[in-house]
C-alpha atoms as a PDB file:
ATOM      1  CA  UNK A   1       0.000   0.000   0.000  1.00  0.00           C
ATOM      2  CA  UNK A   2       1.460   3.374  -0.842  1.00  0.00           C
ATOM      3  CA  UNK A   3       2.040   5.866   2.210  1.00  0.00           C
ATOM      4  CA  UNK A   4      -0.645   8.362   0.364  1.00  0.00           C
ATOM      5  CA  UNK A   5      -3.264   5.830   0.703  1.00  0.00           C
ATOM      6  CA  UNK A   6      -2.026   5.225   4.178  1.00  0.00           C
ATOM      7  CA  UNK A   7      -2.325   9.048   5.016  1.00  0.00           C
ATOM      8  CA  UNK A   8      -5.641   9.033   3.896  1.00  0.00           C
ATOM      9  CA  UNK A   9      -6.620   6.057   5.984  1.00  0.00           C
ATOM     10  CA  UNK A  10      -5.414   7.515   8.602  1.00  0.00           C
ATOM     11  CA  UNK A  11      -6.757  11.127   7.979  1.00  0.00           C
ATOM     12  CA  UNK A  12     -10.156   9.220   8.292  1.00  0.00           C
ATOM     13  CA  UNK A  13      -9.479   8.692  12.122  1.00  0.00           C
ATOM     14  CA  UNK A  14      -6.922  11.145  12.948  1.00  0.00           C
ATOM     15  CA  UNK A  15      -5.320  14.906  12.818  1.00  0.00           C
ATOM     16  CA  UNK A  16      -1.864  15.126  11.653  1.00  0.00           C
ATOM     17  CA  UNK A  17       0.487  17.163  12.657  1.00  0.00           C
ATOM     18  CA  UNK A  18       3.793  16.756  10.356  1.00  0.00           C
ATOM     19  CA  UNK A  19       7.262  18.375  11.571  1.00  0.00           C
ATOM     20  CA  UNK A  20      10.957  18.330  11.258  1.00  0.00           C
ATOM     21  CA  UNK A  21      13.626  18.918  14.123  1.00  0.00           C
ATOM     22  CA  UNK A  22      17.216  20.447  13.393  1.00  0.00           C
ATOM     23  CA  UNK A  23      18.510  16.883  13.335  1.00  0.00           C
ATOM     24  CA  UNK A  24      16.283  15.878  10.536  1.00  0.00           C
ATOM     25  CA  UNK A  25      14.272  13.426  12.565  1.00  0.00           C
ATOM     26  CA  UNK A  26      10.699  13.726  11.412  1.00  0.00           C
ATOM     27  CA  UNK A  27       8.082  13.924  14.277  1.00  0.00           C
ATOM     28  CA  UNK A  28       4.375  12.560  13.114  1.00  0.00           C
ATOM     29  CA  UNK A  29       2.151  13.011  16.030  1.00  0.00           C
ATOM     30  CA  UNK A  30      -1.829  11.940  15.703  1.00  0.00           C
ATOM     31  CA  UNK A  31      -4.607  13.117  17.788  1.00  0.00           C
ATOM     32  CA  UNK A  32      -7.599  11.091  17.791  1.00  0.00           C
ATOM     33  CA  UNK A  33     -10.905  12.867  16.498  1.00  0.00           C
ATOM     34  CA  UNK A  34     -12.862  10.920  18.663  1.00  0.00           C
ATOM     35  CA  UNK A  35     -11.276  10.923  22.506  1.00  0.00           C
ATOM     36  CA  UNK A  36      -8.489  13.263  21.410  1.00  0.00           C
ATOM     37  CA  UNK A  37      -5.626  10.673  22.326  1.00  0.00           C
ATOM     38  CA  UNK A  38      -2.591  11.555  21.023  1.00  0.00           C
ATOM     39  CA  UNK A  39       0.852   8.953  19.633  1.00  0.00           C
ATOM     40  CA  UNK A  40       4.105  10.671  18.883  1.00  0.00           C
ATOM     41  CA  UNK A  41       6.082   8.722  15.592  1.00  0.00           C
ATOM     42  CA  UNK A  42       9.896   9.816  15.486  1.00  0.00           C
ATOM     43  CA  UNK A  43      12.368   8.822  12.431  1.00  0.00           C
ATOM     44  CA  UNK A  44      14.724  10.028   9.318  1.00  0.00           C
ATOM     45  CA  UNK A  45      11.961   9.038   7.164  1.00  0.00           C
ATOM     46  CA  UNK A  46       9.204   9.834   5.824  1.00  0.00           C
ATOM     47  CA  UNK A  47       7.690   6.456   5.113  1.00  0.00           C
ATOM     48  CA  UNK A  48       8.647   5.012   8.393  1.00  0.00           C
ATOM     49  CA  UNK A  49       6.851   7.756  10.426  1.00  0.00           C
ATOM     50  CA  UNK A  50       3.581   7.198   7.902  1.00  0.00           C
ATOM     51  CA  UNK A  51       3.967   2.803   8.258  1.00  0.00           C
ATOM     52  CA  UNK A  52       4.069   3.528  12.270  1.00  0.00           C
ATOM     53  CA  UNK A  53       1.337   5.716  12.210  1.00  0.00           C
ATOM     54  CA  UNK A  54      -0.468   3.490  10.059  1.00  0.00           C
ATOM     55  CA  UNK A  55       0.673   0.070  12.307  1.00  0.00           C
ATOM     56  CA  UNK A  56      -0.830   1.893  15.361  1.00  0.00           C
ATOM     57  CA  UNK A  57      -4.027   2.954  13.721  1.00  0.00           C
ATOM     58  CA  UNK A  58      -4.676  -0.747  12.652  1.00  0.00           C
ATOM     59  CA  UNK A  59      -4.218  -1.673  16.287  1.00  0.00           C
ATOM     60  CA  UNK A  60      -6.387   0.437  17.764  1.00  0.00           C
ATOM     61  CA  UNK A  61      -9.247  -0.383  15.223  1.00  0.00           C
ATOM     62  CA  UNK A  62     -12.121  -3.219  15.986  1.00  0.00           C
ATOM     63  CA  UNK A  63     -11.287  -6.634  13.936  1.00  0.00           C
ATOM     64  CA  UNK A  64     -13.879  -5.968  11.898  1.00  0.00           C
ATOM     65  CA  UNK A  65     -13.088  -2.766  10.790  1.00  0.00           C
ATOM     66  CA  UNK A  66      -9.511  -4.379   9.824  1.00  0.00           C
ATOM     67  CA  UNK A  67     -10.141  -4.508   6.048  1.00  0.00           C
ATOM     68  CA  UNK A  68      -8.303  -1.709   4.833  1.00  0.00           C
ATOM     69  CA  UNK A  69      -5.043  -4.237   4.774  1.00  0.00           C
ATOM     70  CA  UNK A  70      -6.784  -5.980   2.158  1.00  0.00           C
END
């Protein structure tokens, strides 16, 4: 799955905010729209912060609402 289809699973659920330190680490942090809950995802890349952010928002969901991996 492509990290733009990711984002926009993840939009679905979740604000974004997107940000860059003077190290270059990225810093994707998502707030839950629904109980405002909030995950912090640190790396060099781009694509790792979206696949974490992605990974957690799987977890969180029901098992039935688990079909977007398919």
């Amino acid at each position: 799955m492509r990290n733009t289809t990711k984002l926009k699973h993840i939009l679905q659920l979740y604000s974004v905010a997107l940000d860059m330190d003077d190290d270059g680490q990225m810093h994707l942090m998502v707030f839950d729209k629904k109980d405002n809950s909030s995950e912090e995802f640190i790396n060099k890349s781009y694509s790792v912060v979206v696949e974490k952010a992605f990974r957690y928002m799987m977890k969180r969901l029901p098992p039935k609402s688990q079909k977007l991996n398919e």
